[in-house]
Structure formats: C-alpha cells, structure tokens
Protein backbone atom coordinates (compact mmCIF):
# COMPACT_ATOMS: atom_id res chain seq x y z
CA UNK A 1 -13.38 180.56 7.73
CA UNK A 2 -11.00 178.05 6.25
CA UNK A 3 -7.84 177.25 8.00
CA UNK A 4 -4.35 176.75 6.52
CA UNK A 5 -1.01 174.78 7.40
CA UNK A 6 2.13 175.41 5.33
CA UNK A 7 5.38 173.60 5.19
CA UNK A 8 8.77 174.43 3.63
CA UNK A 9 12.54 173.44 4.80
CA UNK A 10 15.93 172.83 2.93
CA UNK A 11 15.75 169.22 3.09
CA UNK A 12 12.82 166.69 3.64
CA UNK A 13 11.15 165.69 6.80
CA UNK A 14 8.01 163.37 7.90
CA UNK A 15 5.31 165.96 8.39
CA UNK A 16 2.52 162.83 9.13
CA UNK A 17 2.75 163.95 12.93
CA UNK A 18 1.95 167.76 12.16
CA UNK A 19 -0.71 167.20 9.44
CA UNK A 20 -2.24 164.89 12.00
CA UNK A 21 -2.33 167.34 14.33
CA UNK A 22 -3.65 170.11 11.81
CA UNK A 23 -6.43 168.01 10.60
CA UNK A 24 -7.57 166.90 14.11
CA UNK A 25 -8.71 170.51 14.37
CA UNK A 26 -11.56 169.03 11.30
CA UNK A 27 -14.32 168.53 14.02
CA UNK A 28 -14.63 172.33 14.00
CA UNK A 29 -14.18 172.99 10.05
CA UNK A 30 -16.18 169.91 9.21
CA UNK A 31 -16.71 170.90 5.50
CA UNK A 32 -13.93 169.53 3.25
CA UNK A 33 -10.03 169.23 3.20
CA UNK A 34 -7.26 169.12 0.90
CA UNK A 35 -3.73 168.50 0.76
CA UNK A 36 -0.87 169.96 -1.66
CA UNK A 37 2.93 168.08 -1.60
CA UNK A 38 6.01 168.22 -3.45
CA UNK A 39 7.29 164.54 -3.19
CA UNK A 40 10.35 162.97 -5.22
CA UNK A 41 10.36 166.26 -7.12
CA UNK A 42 6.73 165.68 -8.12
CA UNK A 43 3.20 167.27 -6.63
CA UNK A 44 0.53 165.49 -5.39
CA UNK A 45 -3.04 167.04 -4.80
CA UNK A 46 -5.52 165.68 -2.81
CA UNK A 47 -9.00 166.66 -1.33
CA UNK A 48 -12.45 165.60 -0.51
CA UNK A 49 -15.86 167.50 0.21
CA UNK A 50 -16.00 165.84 3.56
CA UNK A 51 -14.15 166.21 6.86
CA UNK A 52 -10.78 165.36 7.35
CA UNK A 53 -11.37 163.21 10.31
CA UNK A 54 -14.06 160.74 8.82
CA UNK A 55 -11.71 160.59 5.85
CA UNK A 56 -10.65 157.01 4.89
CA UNK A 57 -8.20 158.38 2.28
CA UNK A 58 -6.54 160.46 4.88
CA UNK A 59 -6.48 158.39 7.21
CA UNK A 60 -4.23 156.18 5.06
CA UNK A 61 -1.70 158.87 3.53
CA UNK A 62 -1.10 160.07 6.98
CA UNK A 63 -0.79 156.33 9.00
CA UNK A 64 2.37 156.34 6.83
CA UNK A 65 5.42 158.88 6.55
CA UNK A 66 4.37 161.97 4.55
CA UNK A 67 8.27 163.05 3.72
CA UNK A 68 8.35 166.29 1.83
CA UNK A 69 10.30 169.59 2.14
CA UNK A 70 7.11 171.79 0.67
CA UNK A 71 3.41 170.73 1.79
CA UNK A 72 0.32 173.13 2.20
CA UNK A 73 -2.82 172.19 3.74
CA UNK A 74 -6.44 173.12 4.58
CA UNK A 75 -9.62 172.35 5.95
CA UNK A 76 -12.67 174.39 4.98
CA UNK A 77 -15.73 175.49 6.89
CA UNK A 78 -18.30 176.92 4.37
C-alpha cells in the first residue's frame, strides 16, 4: 500500500525537513515516488519509478528549501 504526506497552511514554509523525513520511510515502499507543489503561485509535479532514497533528483530538490504553503506527496509499494 502506497503512503501519503499532505501539506497546506496560510502562508509558506520550508517543508525540505518533513519531506525528508517522509521519504526516508522509501526503504519500505521501494517502488516509485512523486511529489505535487504549489510554488510562486505555480505547480510543480515530479516523480520517478524508483525509490525515493536512491533518487538523485530528490536528493537535489530536497538539499535545498522546498517553500510552499500546499505540497502532497507519496511513495508507492506495488
């Protein structure tokens, strides 16, 4: 079963702490993960077929601050 994170406030914060957090828990839903953000007013959509923590992509959007008042997240186990 797939596991989701969902973020929403009145103003925007750095989530990169919590979504590290969330996708740590990738060793035990090793089969893709994605990423949904409202940022400047504008979405951004991102996932990959393969887990979260051998992701290089991730890795980099979430080493910097991922500021956002609206994010949802997920990693998958098939």
């Amino acid at each position: 079963m797939c596991e989701l994170f969902g973020f929403t406030a009145d103003k925007e914060y750095d989530i990169s702490r919590l979504l590290k957090a969330f996708y740590s828990r990738s060793i035990y839903h090793p089969h893709g993960w994605g990423l949904a953000v409202y940022r400047n007013g504008l979405p951004f959509i991102a996932k990959e077929p393969v887990p979260a923590h051998e992701s290089g992509f991730l890795e980099l959007f979430t080493g910097n601050p991922v500021t956002t008042s609206l994010a949802i997240a997920h990693i998958r186990y098939a």
